[in-house]
Protein backbone atom coordinates (compact mmCIF):
# COMPACT_ATOMS: atom_id res chain seq x y z
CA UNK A 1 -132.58 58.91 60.04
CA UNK A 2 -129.89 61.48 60.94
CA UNK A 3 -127.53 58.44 60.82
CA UNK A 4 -128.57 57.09 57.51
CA UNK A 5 -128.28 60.83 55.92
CA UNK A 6 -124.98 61.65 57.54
CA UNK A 7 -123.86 57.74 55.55
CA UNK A 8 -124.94 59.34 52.33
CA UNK A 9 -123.13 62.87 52.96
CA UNK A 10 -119.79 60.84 53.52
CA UNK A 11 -120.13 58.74 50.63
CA UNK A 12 -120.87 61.44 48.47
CA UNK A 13 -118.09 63.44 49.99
CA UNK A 14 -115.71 59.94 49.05
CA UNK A 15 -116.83 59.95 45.48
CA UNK A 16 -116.17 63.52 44.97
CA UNK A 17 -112.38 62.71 46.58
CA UNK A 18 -112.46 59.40 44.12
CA UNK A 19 -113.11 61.89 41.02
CA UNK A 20 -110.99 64.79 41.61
CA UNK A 21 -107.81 63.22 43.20
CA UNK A 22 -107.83 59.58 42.33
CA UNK A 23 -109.51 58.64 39.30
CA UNK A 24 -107.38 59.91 36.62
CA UNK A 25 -103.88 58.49 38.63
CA UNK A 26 -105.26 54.69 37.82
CA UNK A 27 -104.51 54.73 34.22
CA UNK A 28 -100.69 55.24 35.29
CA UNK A 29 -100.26 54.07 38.54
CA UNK A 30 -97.59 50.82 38.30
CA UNK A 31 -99.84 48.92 40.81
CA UNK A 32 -103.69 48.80 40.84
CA UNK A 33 -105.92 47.98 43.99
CA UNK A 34 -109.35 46.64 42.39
CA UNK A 35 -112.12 45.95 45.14
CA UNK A 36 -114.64 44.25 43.42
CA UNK A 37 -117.27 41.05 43.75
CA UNK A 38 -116.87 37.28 42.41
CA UNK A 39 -119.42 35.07 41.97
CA UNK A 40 -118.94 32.18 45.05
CA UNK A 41 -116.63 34.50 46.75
CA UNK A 42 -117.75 36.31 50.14
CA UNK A 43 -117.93 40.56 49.42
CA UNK A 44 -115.65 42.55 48.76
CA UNK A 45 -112.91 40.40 47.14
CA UNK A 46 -109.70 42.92 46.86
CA UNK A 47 -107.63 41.68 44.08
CA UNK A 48 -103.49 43.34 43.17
CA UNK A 49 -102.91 44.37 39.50
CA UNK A 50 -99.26 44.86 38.05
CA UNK A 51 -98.91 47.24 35.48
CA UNK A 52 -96.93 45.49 32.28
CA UNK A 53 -94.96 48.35 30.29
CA UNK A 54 -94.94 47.84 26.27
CA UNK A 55 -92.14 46.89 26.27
CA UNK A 56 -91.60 44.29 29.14
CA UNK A 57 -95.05 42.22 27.51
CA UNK A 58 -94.25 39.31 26.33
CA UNK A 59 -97.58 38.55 23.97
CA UNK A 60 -96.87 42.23 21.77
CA UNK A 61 -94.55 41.22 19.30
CA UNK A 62 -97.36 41.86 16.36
CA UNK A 63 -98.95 44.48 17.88
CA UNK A 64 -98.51 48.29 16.11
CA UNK A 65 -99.15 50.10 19.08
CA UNK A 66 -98.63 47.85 22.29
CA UNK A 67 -100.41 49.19 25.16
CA UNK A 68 -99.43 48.57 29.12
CA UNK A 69 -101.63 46.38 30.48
CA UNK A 70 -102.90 44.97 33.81
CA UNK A 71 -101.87 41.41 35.34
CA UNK A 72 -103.16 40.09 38.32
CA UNK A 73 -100.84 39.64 41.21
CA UNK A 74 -103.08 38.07 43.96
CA UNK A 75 -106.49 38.36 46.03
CA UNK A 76 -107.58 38.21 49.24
CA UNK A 77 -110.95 37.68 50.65
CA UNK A 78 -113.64 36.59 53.59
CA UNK A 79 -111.32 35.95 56.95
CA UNK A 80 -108.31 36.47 56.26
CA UNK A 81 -109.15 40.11 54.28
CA UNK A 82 -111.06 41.06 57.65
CA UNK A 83 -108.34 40.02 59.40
CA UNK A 84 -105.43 41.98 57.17
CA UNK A 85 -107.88 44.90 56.92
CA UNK A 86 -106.10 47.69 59.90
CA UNK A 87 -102.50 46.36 57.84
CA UNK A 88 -103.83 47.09 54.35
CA UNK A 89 -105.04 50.07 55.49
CA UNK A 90 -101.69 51.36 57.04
CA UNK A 91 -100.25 50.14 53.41
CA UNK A 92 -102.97 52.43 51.81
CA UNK A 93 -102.65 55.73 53.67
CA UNK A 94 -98.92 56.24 52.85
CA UNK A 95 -99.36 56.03 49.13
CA UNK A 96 -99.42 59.55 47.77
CA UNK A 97 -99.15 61.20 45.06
CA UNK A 98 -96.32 63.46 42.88
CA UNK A 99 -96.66 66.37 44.96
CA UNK A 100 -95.78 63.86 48.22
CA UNK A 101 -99.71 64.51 49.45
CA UNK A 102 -101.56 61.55 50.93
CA UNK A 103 -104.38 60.52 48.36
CA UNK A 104 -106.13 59.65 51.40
CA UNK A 105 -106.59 55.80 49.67
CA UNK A 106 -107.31 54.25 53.61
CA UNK A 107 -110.90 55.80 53.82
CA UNK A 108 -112.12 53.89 50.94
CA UNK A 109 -112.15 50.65 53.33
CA UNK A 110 -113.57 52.41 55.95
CA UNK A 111 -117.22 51.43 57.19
CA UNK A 112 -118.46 47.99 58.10
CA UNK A 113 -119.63 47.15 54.66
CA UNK A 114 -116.46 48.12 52.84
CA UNK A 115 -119.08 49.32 49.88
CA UNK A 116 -116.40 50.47 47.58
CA UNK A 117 -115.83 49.10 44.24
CA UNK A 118 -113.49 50.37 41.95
CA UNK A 119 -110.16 50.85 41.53
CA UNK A 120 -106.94 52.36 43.45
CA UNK A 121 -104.03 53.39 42.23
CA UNK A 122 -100.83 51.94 44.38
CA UNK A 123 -96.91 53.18 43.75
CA UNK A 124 -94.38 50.10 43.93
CA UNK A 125 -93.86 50.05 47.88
CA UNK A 126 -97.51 49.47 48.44
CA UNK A 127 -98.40 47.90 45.22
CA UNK A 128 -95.66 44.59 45.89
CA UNK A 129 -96.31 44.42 49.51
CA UNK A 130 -99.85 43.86 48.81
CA UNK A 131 -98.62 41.37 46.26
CA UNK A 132 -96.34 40.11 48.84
CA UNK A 133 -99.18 39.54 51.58
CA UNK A 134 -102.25 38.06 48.60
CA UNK A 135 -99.87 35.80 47.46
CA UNK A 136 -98.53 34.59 50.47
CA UNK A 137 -101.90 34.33 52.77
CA UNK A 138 -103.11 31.44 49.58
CA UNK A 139 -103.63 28.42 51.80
CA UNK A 140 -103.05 29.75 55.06
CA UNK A 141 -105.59 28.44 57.41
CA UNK A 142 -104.22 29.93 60.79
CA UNK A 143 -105.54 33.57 60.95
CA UNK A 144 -102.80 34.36 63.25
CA UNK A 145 -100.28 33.55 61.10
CA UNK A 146 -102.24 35.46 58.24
CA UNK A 147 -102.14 38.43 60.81
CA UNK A 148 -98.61 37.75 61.48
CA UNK A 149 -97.50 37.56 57.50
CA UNK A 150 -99.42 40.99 56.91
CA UNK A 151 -97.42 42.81 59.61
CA UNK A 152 -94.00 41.56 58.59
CA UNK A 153 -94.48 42.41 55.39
CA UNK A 154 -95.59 46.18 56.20
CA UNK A 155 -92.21 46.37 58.11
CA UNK A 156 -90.41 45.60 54.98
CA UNK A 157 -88.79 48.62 53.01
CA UNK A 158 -89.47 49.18 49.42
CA UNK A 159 -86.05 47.53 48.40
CA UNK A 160 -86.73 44.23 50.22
CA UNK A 161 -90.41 44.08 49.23
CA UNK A 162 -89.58 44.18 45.62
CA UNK A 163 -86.30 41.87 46.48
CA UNK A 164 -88.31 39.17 48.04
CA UNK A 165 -91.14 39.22 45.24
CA UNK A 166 -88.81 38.74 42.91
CA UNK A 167 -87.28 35.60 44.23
CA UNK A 168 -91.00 34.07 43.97
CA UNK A 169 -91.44 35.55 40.58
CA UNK A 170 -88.99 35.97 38.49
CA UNK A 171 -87.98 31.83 38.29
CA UNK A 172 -89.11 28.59 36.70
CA UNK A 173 -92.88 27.37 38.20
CA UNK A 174 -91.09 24.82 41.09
CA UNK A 175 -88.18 27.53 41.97
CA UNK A 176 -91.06 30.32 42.57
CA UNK A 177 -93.37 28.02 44.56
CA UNK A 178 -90.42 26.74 46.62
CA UNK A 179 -89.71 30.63 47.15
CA UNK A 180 -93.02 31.05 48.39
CA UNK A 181 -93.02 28.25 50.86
CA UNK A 182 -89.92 29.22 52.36
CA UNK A 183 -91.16 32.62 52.90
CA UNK A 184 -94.48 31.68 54.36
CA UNK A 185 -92.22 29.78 57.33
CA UNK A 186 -89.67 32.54 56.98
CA UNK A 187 -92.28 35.18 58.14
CA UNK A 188 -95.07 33.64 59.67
CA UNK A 189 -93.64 30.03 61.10
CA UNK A 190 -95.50 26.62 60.59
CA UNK A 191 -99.12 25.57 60.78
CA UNK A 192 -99.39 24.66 64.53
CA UNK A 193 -96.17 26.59 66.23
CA UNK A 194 -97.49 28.10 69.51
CA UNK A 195 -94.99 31.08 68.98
CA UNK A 196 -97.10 32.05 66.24
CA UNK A 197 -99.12 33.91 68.98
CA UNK A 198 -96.13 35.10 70.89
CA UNK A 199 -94.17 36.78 67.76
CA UNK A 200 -97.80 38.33 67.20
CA UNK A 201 -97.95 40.15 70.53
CA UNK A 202 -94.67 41.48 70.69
CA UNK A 203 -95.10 43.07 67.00
């Protein structure tokens, strides 16, 4: 009992953090951390949103009043979240906000159940890493290399995060997906390399 009511005091003591620092830094935030659930999909699924300015949309040429909008990035889920989940929360706690104070973002994934659901606002460094790492981790059967991906990434600065999502973004359909393969091997070696394990350990 003293368990269960001690649970509620936390969450209620999260939701009060969610309202008063959070909440109203979504709507401007350039990246967007949604932890939600889809049907088929095990819980939570986290899913990376892009903020598209006005004037960088492409579909606003008629519109009076273009607004920014949100454009999905990349999701992770089941294993390979679990798995990424002490990386994405390093990625989390060092997003703060104007004033350079920690919006505290990690404790939302704390707990076994990850109960959360809502969104997080992210500034660029986090916001393409976690683009970076969704993105990547697509098809990626070998958890170790999953694990392996995550941490590189997180060692990345700002500059080469955003350098090295461009170059799997920012071409035609084939260039981008070559990109991504490349980078896959690039930071996390091939399906079956034993020094997968090795490179994991000494990281």
């Amino acid at each position: 009992m003293r368990n269960k009511v001690t649970s509620i005091n936390n969450e209620q003591r999260l939701l009060e953090h969610y309202k008063s620092k959070v909440a109203a830094l979504v709507s401007s935030a350039p990246w967007v951390l949604r932890i939600t659930e889809h049907k088929g999909k095990p819980v939570p699924v986290m899913i990376v949103k892009q903020r598209i300015q006005p004037s960088d949309r492409t579909d606003a040429a008629e519109l009076k009043t273009p607004r920014s909008i949100l454009k999905e990035r990349g999701l992770i889920y089941g294993p390979s979240q679990l798995r990424c989940l002490p990386v994405i929360k390093a990625m989390l706690c060092r997003v703060k906000n104007q004033e350079g104070i920690s919006l505290e973002l990690h404790r939302f994934l704390n707990g076994s159940r990850l109960s959360f659901r809502g969104n997080l606002p992210l500034a660029q460094e986090a916001g393409v890493k976690l683009a970076l790492l969704f993105k990547l981790q697509e098809r990626m059967k070998e958890l170790d290399r999953v694990e392996l991906l995550a941490r590189r990434i997180d060692r990345f600065t700002r500059e080469e995060a955003s350098y090295w999502y461009s170059r799997m973004t920012s071409f035609s359909p084939v260039i981008n997906r070559w990109a991504a393969s490349g980078m896959k091997i690039m930071l996390a070696g091939q399906a079956g390399d034993r020094n997968v394990q090795k490179m994991l350990k000494e990281i």
